[in-house]
C-alpha atoms as a PDB file:
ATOM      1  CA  UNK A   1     -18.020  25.002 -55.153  1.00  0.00           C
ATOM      2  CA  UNK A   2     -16.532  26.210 -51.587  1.00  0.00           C
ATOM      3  CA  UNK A   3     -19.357  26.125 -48.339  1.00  0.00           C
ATOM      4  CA  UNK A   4     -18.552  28.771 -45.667  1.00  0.00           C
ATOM      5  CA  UNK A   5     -19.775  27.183 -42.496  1.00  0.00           C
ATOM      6  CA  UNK A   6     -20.501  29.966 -39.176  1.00  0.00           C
ATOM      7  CA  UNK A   7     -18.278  29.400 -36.853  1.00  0.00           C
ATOM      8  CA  UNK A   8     -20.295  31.465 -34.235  1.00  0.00           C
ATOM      9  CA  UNK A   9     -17.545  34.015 -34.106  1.00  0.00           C
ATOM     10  CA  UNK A  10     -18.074  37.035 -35.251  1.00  0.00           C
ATOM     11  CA  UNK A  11     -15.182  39.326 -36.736  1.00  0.00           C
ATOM     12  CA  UNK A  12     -12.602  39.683 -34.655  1.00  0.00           C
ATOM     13  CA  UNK A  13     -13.985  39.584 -31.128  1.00  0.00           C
ATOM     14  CA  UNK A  14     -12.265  39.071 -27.238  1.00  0.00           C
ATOM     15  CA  UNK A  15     -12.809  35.278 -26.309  1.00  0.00           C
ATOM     16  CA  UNK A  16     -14.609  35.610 -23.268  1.00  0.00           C
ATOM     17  CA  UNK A  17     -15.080  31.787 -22.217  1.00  0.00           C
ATOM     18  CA  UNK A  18     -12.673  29.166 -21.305  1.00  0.00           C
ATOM     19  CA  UNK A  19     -13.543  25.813 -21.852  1.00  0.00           C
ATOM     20  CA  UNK A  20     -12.678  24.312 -18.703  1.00  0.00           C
ATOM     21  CA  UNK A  21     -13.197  20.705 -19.511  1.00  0.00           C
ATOM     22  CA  UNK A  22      -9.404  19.272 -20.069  1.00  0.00           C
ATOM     23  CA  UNK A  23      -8.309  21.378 -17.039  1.00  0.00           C
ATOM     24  CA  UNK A  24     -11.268  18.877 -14.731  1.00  0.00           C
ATOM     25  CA  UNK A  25     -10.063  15.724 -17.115  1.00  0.00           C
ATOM     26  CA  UNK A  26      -6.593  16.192 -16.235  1.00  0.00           C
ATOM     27  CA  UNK A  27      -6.661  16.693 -12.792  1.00  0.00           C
ATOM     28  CA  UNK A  28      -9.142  13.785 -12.581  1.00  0.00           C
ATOM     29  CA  UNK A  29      -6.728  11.513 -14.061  1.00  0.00           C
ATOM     30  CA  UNK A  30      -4.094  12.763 -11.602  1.00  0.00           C
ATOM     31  CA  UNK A  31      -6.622  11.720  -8.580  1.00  0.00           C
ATOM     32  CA  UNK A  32      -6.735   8.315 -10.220  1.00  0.00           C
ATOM     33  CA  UNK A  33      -2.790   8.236 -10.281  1.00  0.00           C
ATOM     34  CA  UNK A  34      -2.501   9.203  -7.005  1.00  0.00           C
ATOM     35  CA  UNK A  35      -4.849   6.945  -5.328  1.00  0.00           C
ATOM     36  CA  UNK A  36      -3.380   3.755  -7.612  1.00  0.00           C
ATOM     37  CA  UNK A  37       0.294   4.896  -6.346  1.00  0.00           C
ATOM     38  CA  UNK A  38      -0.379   5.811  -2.963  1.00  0.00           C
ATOM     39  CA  UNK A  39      -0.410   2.457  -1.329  1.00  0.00           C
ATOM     40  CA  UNK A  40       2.890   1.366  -3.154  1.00  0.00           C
ATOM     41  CA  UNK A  41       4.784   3.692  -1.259  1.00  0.00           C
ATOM     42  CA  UNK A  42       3.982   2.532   2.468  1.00  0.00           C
ATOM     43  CA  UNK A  43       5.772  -0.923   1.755  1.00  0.00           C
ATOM     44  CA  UNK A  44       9.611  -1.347   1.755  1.00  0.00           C
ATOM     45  CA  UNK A  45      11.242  -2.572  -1.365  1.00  0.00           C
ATOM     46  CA  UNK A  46      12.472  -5.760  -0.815  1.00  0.00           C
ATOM     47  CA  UNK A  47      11.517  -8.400  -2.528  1.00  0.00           C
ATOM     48  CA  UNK A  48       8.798 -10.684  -0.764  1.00  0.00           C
ATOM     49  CA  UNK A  49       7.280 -13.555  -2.381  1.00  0.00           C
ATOM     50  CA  UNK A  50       4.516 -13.744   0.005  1.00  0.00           C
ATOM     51  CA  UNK A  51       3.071 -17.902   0.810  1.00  0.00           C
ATOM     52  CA  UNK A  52      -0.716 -18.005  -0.950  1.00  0.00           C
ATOM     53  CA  UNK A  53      -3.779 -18.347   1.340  1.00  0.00           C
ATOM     54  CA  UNK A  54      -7.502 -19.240   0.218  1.00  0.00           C
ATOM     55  CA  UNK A  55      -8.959 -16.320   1.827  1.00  0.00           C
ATOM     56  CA  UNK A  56      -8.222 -13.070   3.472  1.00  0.00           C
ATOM     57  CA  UNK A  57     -10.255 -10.127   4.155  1.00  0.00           C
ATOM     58  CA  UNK A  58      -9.660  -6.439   3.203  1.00  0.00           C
ATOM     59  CA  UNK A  59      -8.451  -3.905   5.789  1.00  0.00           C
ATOM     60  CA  UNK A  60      -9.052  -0.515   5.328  1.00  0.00           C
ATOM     61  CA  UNK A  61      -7.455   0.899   8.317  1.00  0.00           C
ATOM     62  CA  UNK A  62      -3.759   2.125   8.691  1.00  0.00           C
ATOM     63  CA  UNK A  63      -1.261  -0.436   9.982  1.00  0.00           C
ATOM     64  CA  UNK A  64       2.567  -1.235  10.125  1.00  0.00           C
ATOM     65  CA  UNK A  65       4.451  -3.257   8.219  1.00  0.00           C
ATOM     66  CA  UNK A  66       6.779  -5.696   9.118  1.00  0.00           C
ATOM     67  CA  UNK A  67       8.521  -7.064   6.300  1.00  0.00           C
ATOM     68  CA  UNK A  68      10.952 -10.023   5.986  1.00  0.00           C
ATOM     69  CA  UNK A  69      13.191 -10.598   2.860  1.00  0.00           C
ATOM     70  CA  UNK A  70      14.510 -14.671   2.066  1.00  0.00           C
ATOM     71  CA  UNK A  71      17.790 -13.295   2.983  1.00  0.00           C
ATOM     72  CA  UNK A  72      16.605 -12.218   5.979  1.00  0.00           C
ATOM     73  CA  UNK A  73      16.515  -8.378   5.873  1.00  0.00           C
ATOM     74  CA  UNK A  74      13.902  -6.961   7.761  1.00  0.00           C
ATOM     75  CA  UNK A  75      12.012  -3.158   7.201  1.00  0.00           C
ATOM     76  CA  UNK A  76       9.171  -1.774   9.393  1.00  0.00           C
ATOM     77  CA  UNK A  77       7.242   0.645   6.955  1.00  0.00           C
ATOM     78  CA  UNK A  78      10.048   2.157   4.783  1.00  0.00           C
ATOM     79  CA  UNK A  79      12.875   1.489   7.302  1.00  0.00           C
ATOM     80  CA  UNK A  80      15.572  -0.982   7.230  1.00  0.00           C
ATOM     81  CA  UNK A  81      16.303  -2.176  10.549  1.00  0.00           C
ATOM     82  CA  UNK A  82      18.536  -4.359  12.112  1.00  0.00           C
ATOM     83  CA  UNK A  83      16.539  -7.690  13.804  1.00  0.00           C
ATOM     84  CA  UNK A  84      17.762  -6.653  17.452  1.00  0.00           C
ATOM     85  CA  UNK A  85      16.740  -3.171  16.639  1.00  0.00           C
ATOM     86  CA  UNK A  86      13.210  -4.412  15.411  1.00  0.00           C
ATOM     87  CA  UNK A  87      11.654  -4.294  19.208  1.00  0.00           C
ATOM     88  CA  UNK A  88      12.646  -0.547  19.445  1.00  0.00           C
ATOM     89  CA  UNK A  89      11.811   0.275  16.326  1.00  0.00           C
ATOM     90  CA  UNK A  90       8.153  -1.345  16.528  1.00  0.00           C
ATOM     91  CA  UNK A  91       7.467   0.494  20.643  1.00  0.00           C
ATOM     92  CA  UNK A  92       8.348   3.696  18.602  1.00  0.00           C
ATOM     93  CA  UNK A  93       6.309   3.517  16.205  1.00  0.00           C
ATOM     94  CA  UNK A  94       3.278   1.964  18.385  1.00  0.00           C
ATOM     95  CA  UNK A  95       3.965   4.643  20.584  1.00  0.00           C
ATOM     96  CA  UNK A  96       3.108   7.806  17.945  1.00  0.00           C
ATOM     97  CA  UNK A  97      -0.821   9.462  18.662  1.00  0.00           C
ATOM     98  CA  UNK A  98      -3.308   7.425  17.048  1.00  0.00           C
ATOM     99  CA  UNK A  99      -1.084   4.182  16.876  1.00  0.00           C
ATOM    100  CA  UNK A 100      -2.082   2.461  19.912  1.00  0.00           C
ATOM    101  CA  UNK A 101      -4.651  -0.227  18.651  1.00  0.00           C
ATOM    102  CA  UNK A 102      -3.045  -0.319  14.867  1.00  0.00           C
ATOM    103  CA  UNK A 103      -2.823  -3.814  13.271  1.00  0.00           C
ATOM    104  CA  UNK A 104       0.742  -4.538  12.872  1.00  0.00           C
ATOM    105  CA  UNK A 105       0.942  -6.732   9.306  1.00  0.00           C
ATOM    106  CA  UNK A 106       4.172  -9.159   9.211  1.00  0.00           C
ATOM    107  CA  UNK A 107       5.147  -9.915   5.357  1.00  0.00           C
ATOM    108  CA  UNK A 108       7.168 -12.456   5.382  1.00  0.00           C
ATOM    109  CA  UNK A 109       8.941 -14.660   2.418  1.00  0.00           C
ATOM    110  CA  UNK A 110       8.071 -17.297   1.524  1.00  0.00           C
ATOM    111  CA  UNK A 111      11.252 -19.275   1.743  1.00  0.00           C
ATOM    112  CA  UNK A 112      12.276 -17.371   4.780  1.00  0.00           C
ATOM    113  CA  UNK A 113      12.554 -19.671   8.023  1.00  0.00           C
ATOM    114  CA  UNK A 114       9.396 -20.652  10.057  1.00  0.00           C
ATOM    115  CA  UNK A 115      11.141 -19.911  13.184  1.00  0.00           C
ATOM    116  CA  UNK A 116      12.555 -16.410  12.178  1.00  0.00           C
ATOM    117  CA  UNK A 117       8.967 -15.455  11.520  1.00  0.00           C
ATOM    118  CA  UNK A 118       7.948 -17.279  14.658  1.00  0.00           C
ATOM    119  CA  UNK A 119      10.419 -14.685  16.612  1.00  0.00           C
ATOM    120  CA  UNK A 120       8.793 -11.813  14.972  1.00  0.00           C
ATOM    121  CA  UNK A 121       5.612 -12.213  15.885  1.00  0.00           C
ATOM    122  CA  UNK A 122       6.794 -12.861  19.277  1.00  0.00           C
ATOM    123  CA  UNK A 123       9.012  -9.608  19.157  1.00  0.00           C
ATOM    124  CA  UNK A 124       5.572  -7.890  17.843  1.00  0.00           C
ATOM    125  CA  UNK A 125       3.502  -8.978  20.666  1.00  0.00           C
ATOM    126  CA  UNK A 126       6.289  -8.067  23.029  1.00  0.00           C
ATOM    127  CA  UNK A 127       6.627  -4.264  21.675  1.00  0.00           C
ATOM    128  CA  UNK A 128       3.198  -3.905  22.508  1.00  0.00           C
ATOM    129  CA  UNK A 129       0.739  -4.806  19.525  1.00  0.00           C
ATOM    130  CA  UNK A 130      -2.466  -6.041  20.477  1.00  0.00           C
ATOM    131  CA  UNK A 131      -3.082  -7.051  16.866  1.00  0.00           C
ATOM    132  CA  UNK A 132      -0.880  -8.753  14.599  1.00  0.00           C
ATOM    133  CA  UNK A 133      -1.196 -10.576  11.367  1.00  0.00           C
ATOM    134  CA  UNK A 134       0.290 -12.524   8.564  1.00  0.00           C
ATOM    135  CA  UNK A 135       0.451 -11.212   4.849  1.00  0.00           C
ATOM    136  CA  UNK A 136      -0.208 -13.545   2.334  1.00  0.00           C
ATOM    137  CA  UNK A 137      -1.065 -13.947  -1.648  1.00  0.00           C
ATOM    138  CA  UNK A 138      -4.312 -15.046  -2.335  1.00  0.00           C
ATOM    139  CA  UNK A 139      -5.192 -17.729  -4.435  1.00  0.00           C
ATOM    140  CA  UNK A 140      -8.121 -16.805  -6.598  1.00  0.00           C
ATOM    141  CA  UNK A 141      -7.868 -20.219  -8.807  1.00  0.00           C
ATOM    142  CA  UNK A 142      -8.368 -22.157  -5.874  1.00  0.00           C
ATOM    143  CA  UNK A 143     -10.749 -20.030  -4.456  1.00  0.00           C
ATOM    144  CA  UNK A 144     -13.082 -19.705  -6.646  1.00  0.00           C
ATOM    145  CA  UNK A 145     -13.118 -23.422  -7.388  1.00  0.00           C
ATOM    146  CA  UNK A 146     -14.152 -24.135  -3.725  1.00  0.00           C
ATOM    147  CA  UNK A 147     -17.107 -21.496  -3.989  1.00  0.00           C
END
């Protein structure tokens, strides 16, 4: 015994709605790539195993980065630089509208040399940033043990 079930269509008529539901879902799910991406891309490739910390707190806000590699390559944002040329390279970019107060983040290795990061910082401060600070891992173990 065959069942005919009504499809709502009748004969052969013009389709007049489009179902707009995957079109929303799949630009949704490109929003959600996007945002997840989008902060990869502001920090230079080299590798960085950053020292751990027990705390930090989250910053929202645009900054620079200043990022030290265990060999001893340095990159501000995306941009290799040279570590005489880091000065320059840090006024120029302090100097573009809006950067004037940005927080200028130094990533350093964590087997790089206390004294080469030292010299940053003071290179930093002497380029003109009024606020500087160190990148760092955090713990969560530990952290939430001490809580």
């Amino acid at each position: 015994m065959t069942r005919r079930f009504d499809t709502g269509v009748k004969g052969d008529g013009i389709i007049t709605k489009v179902n707009v539901t995957p079109i929303i879902d799949v630009a949704l799910v490109l929003v959600i790539i996007l945002l997840v991406t989008a902060p990869l891309l502001s920090v230079a490739d080299l590798p960085v195993d950053l020292p751990q910390a027990r705390t930090r707190e989250a910053e929202d806000e645009r900054n620079v980065s200043v990022t030290l590699g265990s060999d001893g390559s340095m990159a501000v944002d995306e941009e290799r630089v040279a570590p005489d040329a880091l000065k320059g390279v840090l006024q120029a970019h302090l100097m573009k509208p809006g950067n004037s107060d940005v927080l200028v983040v130094v990533r350093a290795d964590s087997g790089a040399p206390y004294s080469r990061v030292r010299e940053i910082l003071e290179q930093t401060r002497a380029a003109g940033a009024k606020r500087v600070a160190i990148a760092t891992r955090q713990d969560t173990k530990k952290a939430e043990d001490s809580r």
